[in-house]
PDB file of N, CA and C in Angstrom:
ATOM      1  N   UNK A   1       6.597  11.213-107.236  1.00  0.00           N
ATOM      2  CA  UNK A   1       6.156   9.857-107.010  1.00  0.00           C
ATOM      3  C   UNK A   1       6.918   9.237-105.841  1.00  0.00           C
ATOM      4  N   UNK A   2       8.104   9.261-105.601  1.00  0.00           N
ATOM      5  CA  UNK A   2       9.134   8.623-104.630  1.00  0.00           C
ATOM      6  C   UNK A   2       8.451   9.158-103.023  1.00  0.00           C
ATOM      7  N   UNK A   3       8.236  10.890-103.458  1.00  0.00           N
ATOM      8  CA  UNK A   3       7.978  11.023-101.971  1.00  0.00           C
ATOM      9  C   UNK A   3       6.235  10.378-101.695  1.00  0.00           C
ATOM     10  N   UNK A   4       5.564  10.621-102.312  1.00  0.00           N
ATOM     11  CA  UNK A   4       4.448   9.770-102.063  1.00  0.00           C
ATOM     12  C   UNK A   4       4.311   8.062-101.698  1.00  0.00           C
ATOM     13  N   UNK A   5       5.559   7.251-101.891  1.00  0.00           N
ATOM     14  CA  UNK A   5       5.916   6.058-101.618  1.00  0.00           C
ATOM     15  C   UNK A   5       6.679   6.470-100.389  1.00  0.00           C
ATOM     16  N   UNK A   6       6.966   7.123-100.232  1.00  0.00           N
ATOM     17  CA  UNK A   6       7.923   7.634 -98.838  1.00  0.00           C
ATOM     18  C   UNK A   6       7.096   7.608 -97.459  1.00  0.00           C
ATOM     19  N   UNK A   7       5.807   8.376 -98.137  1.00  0.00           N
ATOM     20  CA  UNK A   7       4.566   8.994 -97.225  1.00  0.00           C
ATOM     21  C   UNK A   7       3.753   7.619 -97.035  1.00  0.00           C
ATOM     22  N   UNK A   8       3.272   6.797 -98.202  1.00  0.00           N
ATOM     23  CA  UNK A   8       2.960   5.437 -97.787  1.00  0.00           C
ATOM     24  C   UNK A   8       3.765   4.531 -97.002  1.00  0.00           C
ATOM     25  N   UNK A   9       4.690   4.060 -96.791  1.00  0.00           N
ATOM     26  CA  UNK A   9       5.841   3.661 -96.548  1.00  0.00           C
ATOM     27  C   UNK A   9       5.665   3.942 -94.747  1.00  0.00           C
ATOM     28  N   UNK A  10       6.104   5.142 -94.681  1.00  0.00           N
ATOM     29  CA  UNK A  10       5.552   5.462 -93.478  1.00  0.00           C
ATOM     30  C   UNK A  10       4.252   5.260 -92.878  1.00  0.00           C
ATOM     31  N   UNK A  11       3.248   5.614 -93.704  1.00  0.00           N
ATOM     32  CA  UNK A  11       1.956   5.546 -92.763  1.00  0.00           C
ATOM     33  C   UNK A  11       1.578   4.061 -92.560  1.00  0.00           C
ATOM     34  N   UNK A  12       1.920   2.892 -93.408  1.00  0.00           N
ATOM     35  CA  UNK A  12       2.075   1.480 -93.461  1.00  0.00           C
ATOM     36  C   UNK A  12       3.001   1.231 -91.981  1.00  0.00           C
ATOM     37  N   UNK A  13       4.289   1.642 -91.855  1.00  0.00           N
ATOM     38  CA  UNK A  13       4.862   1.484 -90.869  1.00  0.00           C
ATOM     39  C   UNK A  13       4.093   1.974 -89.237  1.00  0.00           C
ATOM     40  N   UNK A  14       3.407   2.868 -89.266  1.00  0.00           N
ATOM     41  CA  UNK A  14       2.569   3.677 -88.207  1.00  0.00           C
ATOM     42  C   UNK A  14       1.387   2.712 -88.111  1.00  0.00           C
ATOM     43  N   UNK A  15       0.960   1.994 -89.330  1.00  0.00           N
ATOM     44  CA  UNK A  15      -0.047   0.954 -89.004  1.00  0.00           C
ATOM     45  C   UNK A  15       0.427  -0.066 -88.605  1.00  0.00           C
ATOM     46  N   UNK A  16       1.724  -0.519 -88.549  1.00  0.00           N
ATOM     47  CA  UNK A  16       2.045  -1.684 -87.954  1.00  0.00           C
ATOM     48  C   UNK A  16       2.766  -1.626 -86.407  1.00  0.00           C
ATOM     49  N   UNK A  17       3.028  -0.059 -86.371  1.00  0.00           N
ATOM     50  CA  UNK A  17       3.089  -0.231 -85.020  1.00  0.00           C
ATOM     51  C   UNK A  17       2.395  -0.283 -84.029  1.00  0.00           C
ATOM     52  N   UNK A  18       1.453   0.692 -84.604  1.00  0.00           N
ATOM     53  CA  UNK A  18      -0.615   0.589 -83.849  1.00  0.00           C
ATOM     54  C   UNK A  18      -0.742  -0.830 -83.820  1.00  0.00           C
ATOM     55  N   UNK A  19      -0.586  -1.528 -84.602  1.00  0.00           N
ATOM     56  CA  UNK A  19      -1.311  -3.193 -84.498  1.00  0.00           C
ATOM     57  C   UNK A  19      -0.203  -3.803 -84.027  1.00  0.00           C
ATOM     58  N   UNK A  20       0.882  -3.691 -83.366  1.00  0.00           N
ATOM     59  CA  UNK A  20       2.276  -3.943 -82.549  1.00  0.00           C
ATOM     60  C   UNK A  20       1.614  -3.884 -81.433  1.00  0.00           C
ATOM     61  N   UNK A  21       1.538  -2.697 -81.113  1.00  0.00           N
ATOM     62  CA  UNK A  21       1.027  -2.251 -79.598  1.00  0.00           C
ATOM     63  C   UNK A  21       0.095  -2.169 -79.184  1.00  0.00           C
ATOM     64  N   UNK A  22      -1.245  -2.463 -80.168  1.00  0.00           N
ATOM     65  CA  UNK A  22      -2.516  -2.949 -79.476  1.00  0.00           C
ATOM     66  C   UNK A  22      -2.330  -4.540 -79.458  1.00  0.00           C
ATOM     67  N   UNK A  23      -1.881  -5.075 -80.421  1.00  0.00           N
ATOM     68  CA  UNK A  23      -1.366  -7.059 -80.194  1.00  0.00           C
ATOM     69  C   UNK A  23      -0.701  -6.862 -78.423  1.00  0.00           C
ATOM     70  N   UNK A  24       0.446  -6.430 -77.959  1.00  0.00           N
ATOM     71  CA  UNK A  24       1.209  -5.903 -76.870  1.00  0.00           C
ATOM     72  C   UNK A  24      -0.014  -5.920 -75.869  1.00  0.00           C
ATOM     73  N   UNK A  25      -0.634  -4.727 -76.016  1.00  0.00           N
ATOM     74  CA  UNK A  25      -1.732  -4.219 -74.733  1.00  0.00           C
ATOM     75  C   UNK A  25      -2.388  -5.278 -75.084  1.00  0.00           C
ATOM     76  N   UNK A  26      -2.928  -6.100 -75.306  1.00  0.00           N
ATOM     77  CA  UNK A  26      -4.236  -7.410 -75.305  1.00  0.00           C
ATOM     78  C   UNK A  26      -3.182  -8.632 -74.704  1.00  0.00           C
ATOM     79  N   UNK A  27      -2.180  -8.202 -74.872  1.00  0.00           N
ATOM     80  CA  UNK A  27      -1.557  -9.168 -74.375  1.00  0.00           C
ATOM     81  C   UNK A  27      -1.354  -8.993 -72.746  1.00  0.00           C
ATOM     82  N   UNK A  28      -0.313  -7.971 -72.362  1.00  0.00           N
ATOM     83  CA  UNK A  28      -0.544  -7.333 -71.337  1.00  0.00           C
ATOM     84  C   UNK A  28      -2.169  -7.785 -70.379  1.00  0.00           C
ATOM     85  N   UNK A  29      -3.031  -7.719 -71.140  1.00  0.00           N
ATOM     86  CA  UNK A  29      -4.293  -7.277 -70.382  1.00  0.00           C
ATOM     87  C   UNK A  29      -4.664  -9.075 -69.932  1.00  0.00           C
ATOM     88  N   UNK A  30      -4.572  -9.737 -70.786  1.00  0.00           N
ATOM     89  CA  UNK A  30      -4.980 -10.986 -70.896  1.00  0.00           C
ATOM     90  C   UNK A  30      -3.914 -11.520 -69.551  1.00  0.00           C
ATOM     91  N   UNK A  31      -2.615 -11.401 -69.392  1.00  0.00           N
ATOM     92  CA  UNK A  31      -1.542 -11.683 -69.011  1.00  0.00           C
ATOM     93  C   UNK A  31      -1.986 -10.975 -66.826  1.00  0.00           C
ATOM     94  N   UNK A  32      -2.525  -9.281 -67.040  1.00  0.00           N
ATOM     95  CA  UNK A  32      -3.457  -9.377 -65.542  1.00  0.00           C
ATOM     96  C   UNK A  32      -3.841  -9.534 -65.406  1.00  0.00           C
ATOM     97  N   UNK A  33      -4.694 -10.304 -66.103  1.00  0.00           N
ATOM     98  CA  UNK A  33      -6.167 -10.844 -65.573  1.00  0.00           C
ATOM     99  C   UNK A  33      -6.086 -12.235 -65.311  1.00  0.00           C
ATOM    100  N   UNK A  34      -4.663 -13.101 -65.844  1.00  0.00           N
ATOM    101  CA  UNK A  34      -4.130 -14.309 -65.546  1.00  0.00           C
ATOM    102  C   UNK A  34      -3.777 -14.543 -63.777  1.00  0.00           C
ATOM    103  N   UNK A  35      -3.055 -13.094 -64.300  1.00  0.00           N
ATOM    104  CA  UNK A  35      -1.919 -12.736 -62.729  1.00  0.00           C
ATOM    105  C   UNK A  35      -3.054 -12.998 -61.525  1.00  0.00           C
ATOM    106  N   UNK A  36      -4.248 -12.090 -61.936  1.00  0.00           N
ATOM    107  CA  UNK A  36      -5.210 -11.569 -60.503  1.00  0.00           C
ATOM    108  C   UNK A  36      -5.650 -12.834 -60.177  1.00  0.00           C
ATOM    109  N   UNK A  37      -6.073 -13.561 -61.414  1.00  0.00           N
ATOM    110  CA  UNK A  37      -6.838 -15.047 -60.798  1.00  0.00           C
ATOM    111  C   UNK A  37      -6.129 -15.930 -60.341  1.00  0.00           C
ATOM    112  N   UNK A  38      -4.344 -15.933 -60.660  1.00  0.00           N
ATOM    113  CA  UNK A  38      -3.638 -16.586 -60.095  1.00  0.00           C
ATOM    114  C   UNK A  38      -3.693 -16.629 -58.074  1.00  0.00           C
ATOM    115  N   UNK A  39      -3.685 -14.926 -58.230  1.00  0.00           N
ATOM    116  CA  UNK A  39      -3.904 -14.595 -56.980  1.00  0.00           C
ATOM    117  C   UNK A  39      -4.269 -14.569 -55.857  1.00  0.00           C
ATOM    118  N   UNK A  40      -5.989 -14.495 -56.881  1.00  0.00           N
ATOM    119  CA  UNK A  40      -7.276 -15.179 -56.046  1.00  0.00           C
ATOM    120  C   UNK A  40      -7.135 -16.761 -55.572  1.00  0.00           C
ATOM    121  N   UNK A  41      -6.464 -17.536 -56.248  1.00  0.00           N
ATOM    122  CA  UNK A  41      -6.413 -18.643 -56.641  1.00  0.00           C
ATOM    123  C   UNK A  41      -5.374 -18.928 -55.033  1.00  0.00           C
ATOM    124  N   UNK A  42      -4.299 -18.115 -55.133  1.00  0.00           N
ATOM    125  CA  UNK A  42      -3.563 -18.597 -54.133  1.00  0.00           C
ATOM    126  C   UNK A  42      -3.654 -17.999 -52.604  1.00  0.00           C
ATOM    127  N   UNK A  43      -4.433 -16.367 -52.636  1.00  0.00           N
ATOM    128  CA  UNK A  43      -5.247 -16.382 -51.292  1.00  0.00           C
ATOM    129  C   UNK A  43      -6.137 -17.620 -50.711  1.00  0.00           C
ATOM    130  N   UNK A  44      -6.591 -17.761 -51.443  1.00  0.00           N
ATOM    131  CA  UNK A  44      -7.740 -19.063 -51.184  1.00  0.00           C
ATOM    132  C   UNK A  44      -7.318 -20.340 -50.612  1.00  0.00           C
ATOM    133  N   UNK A  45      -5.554 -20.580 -51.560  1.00  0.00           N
ATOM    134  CA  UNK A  45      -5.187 -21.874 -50.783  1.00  0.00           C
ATOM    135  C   UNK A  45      -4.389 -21.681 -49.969  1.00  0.00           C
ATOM    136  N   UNK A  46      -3.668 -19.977 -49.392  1.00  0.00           N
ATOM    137  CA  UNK A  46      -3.110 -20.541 -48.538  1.00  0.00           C
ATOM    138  C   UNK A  46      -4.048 -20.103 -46.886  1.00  0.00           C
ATOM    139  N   UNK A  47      -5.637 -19.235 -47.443  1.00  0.00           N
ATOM    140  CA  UNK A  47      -6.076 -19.521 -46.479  1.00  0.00           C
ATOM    141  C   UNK A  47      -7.263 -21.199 -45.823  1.00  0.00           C
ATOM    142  N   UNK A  48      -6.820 -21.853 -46.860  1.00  0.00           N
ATOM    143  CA  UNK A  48      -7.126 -23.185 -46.611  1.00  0.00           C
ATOM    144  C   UNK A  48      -6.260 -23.767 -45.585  1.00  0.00           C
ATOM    145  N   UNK A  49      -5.026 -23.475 -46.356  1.00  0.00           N
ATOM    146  CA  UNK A  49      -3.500 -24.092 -45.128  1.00  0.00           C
ATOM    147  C   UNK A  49      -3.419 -23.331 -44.114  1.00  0.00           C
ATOM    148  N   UNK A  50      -3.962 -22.448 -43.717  1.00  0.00           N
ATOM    149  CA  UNK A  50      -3.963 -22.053 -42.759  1.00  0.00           C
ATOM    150  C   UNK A  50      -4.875 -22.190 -41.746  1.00  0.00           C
ATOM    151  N   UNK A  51      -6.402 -22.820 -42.323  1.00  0.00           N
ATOM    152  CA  UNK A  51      -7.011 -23.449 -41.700  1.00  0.00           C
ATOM    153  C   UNK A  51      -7.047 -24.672 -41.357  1.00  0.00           C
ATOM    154  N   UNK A  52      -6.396 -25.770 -42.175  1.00  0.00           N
ATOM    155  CA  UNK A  52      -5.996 -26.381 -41.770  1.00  0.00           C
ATOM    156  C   UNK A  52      -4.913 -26.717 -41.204  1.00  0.00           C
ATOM    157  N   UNK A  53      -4.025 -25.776 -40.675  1.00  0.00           N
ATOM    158  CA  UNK A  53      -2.956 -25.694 -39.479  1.00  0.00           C
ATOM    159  C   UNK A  53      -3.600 -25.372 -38.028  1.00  0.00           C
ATOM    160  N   UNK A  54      -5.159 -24.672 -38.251  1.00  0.00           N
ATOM    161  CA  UNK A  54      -5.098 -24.067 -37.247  1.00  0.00           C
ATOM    162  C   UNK A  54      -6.468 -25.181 -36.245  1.00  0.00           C
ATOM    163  N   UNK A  55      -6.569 -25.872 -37.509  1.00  0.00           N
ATOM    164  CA  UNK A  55      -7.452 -27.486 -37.139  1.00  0.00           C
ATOM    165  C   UNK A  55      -6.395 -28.388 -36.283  1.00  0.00           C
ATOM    166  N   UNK A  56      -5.195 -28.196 -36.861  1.00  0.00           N
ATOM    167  CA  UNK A  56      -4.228 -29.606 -36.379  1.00  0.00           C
ATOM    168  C   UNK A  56      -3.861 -29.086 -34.950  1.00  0.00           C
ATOM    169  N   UNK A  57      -3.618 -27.674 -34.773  1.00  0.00           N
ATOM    170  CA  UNK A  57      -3.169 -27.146 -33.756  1.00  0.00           C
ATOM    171  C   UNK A  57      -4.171 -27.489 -32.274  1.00  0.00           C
ATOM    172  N   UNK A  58      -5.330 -27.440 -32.967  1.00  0.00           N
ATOM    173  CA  UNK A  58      -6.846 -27.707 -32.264  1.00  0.00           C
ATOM    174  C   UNK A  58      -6.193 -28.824 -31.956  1.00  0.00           C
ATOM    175  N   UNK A  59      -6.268 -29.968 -33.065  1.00  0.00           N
ATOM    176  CA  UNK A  59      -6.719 -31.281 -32.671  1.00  0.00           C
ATOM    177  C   UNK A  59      -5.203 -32.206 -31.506  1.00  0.00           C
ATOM    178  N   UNK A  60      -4.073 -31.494 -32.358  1.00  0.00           N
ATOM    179  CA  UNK A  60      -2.872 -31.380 -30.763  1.00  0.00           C
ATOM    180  C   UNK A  60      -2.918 -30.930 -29.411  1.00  0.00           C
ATOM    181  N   UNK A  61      -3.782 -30.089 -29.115  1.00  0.00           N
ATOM    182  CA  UNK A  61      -4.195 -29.439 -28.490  1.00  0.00           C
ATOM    183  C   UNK A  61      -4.753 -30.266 -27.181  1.00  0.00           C
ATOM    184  N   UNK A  62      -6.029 -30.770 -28.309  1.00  0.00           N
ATOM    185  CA  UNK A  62      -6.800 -31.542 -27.731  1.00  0.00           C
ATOM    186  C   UNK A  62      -6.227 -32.504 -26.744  1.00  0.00           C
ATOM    187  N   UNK A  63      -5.217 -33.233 -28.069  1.00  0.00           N
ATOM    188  CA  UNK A  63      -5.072 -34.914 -27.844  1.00  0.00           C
ATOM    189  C   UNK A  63      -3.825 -34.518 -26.445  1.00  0.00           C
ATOM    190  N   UNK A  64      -3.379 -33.440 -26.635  1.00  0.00           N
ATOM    191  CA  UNK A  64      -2.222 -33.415 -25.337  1.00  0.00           C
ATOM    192  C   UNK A  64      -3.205 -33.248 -23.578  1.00  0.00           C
ATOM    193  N   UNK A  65      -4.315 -32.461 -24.314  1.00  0.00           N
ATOM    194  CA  UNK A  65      -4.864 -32.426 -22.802  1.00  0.00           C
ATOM    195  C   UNK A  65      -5.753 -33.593 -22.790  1.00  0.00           C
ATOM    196  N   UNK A  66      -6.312 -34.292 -23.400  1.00  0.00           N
ATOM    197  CA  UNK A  66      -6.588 -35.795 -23.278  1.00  0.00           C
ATOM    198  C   UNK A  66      -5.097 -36.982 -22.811  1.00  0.00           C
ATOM    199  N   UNK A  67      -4.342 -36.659 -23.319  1.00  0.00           N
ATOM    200  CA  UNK A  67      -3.196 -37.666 -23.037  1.00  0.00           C
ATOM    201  C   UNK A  67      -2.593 -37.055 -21.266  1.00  0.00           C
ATOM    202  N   UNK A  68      -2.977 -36.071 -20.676  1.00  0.00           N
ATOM    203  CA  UNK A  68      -2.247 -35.263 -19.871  1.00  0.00           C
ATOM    204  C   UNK A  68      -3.807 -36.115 -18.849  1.00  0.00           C
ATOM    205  N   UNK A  69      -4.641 -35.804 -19.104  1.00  0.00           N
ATOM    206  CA  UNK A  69      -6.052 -36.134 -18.233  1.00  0.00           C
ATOM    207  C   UNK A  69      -5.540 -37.702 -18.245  1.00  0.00           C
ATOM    208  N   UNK A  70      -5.619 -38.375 -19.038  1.00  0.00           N
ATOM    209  CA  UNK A  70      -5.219 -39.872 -18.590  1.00  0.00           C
ATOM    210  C   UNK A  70      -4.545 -40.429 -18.190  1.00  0.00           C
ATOM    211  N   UNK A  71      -3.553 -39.592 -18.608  1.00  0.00           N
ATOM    212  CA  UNK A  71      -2.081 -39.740 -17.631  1.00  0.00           C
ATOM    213  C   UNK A  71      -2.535 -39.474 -16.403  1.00  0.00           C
ATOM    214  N   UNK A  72      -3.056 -38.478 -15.170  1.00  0.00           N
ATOM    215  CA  UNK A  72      -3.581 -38.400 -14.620  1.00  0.00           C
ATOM    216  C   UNK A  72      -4.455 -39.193 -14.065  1.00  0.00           C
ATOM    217  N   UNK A  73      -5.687 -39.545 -14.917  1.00  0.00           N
ATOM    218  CA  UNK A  73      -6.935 -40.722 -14.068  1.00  0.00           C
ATOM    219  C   UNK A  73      -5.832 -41.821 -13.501  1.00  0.00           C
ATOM    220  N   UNK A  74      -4.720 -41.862 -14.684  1.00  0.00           N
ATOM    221  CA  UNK A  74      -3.900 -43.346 -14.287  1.00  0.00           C
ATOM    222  C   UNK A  74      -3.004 -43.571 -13.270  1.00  0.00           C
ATOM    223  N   UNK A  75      -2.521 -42.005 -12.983  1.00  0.00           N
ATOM    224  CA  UNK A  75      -2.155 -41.992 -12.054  1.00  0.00           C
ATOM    225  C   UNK A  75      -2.490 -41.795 -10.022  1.00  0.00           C
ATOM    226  N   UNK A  76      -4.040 -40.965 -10.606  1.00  0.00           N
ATOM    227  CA  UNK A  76      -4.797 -41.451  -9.550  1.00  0.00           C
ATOM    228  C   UNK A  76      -4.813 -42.445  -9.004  1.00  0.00           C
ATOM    229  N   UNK A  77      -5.614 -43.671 -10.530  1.00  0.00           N
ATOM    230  CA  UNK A  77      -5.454 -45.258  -9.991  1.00  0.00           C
ATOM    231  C   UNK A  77      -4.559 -45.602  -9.186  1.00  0.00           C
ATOM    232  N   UNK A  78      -3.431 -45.538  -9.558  1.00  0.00           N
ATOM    233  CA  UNK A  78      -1.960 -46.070  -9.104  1.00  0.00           C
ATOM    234  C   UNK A  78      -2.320 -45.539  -7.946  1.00  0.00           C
ATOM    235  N   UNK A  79      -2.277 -44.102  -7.240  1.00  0.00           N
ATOM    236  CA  UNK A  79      -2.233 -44.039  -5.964  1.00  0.00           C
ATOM    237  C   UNK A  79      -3.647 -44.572  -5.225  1.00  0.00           C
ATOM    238  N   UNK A  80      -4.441 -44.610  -5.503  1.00  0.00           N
ATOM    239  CA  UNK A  80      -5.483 -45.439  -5.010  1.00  0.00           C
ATOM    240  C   UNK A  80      -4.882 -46.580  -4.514  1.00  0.00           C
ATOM    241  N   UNK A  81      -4.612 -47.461  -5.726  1.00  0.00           N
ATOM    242  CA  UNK A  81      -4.470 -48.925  -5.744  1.00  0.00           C
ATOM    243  C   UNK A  81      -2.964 -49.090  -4.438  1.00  0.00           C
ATOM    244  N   UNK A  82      -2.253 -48.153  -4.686  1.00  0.00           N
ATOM    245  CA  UNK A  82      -1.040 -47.630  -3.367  1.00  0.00           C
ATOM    246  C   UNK A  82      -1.568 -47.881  -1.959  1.00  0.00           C
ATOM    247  N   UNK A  83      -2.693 -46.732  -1.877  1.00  0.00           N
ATOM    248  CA  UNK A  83      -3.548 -46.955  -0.475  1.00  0.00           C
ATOM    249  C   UNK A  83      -3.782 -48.043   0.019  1.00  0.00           C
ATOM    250  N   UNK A  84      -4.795 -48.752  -0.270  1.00  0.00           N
ATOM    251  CA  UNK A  84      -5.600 -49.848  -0.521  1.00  0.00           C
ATOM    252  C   UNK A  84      -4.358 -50.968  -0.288  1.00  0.00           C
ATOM    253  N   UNK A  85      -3.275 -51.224  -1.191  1.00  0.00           N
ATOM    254  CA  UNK A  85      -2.093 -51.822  -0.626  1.00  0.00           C
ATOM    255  C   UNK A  85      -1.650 -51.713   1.222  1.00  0.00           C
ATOM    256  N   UNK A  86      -1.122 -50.425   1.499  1.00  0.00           N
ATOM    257  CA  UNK A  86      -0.689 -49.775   2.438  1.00  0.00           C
ATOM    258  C   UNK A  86      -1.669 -50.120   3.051  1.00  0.00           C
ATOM    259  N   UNK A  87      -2.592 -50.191   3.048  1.00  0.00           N
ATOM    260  CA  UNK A  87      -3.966 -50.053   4.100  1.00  0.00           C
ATOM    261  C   UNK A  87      -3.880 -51.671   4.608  1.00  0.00           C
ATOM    262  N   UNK A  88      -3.698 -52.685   3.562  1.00  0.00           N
ATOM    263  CA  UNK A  88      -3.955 -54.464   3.883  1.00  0.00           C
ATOM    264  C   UNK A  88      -2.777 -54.571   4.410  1.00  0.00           C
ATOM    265  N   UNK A  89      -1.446 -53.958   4.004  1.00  0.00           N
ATOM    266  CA  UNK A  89      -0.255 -54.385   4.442  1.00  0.00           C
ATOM    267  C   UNK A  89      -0.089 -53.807   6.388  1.00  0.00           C
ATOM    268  N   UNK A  90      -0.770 -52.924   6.624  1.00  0.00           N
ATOM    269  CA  UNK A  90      -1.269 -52.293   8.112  1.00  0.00           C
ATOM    270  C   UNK A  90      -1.710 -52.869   8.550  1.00  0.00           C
ATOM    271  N   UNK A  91      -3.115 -53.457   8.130  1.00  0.00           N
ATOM    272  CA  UNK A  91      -4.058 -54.703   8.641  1.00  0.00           C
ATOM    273  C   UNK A  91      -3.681 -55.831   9.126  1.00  0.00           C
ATOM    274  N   UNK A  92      -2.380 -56.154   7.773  1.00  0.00           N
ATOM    275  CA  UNK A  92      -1.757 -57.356   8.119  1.00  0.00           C
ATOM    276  C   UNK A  92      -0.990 -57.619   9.385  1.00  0.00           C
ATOM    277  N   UNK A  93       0.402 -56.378   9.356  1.00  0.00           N
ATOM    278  CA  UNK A  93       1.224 -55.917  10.125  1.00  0.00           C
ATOM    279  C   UNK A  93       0.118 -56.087  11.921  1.00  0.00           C
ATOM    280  N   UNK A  94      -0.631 -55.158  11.621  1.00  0.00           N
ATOM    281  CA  UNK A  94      -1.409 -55.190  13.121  1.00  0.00           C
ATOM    282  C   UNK A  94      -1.709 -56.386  13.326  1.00  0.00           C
ATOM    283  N   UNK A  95      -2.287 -57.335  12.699  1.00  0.00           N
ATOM    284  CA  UNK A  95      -2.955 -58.428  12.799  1.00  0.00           C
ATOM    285  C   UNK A  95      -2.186 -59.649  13.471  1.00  0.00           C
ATOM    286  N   UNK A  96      -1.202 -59.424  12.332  1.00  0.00           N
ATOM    287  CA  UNK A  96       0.068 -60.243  13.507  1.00  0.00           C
ATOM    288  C   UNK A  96       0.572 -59.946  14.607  1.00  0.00           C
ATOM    289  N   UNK A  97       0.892 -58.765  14.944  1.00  0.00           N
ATOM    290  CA  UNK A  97       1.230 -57.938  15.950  1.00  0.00           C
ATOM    291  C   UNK A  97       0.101 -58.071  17.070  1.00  0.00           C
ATOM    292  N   UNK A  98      -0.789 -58.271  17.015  1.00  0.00           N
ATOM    293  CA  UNK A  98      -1.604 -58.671  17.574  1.00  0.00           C
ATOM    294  C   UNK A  98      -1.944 -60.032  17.959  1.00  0.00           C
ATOM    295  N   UNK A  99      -1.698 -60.528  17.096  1.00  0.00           N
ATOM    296  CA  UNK A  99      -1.186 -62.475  17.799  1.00  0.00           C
ATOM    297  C   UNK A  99       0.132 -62.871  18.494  1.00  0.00           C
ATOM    298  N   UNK A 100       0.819 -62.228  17.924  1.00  0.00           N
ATOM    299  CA  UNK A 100       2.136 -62.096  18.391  1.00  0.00           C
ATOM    300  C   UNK A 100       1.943 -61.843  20.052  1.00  0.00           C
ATOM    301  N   UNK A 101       1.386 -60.725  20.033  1.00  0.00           N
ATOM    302  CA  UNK A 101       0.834 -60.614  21.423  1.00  0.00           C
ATOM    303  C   UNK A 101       0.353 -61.295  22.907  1.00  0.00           C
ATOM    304  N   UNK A 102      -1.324 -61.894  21.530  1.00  0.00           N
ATOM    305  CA  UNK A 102      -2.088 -62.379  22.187  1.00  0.00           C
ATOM    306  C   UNK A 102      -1.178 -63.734  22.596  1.00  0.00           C
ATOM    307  N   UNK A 103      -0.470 -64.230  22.038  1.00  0.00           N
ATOM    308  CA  UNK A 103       0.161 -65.138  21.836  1.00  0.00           C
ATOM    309  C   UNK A 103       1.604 -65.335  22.903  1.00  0.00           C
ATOM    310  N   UNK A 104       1.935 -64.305  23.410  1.00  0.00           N
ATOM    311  CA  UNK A 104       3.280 -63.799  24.105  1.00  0.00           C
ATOM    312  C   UNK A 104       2.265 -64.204  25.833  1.00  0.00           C
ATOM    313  N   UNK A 105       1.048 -63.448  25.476  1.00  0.00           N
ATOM    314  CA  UNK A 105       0.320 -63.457  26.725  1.00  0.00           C
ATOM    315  C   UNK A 105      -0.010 -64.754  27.209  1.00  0.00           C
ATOM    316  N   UNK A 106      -0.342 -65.393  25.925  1.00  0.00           N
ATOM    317  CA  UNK A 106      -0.882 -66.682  26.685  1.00  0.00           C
ATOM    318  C   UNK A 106       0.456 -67.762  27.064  1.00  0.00           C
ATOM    319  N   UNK A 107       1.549 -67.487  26.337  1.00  0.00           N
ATOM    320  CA  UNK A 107       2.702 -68.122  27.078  1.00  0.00           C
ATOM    321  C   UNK A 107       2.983 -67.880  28.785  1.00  0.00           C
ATOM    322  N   UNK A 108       2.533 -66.122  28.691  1.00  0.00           N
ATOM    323  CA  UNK A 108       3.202 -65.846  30.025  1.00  0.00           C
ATOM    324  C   UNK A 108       2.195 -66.355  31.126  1.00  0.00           C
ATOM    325  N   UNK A 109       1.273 -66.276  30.624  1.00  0.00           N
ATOM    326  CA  UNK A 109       0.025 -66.814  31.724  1.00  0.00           C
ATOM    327  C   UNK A 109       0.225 -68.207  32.074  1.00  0.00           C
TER     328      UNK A 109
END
């Protein structure tokens, strides 16, 4: 009788380790299939951040060769508006220089 409680005993124990280690493996399994979607989950956002780095990079991009072009038109202006100075201040210069003249002449006459 003892060894037949011996033999149960055991095969009770062999059933609880089977239902140990299939509880274990379902766990396990449940636990990669967490992992993978975690995964998926975080390919996804960091190829979001990476698109949106590669938007900002664009849009810096942009705004520097827009800020670089206006800097520019503005500085065109400026030398324009330079000329146009230089040009009346010549006009002027001659203009007097030219009375000054006309003016020297009609003394000497």
């Amino acid at each position: 009788r003892s060894m037949q409680n011996e033999v149960e005993e055991i095969e009770e124990l062999h059933k609880m380790k089977d239902n140990f280690y299939e509880a274990k493996k379902m766990e396990m399994k449940e636990f990669k299939e967490m992992s993978d979607k975690f995964v998926v989950k975080c390919e996804l956002e960091v190829e979001t951040l990476r698109n949106g780095v590669n938007e900002l990079r664009s849009s810096f991009t942009d705004l520097k060769s827009n800020k670089r072009n206006s800097c520019n038109s503005e500085i065109a202006a400026a030398e324009a508006r330079r000329l146009r100075l230089l040009a009346e201040k010549e006009n002027i210069v001659n203009c007097a220089w030219h009375q000054s003249t006309c003016t020297a002449t009609v003394y000497l006459a």
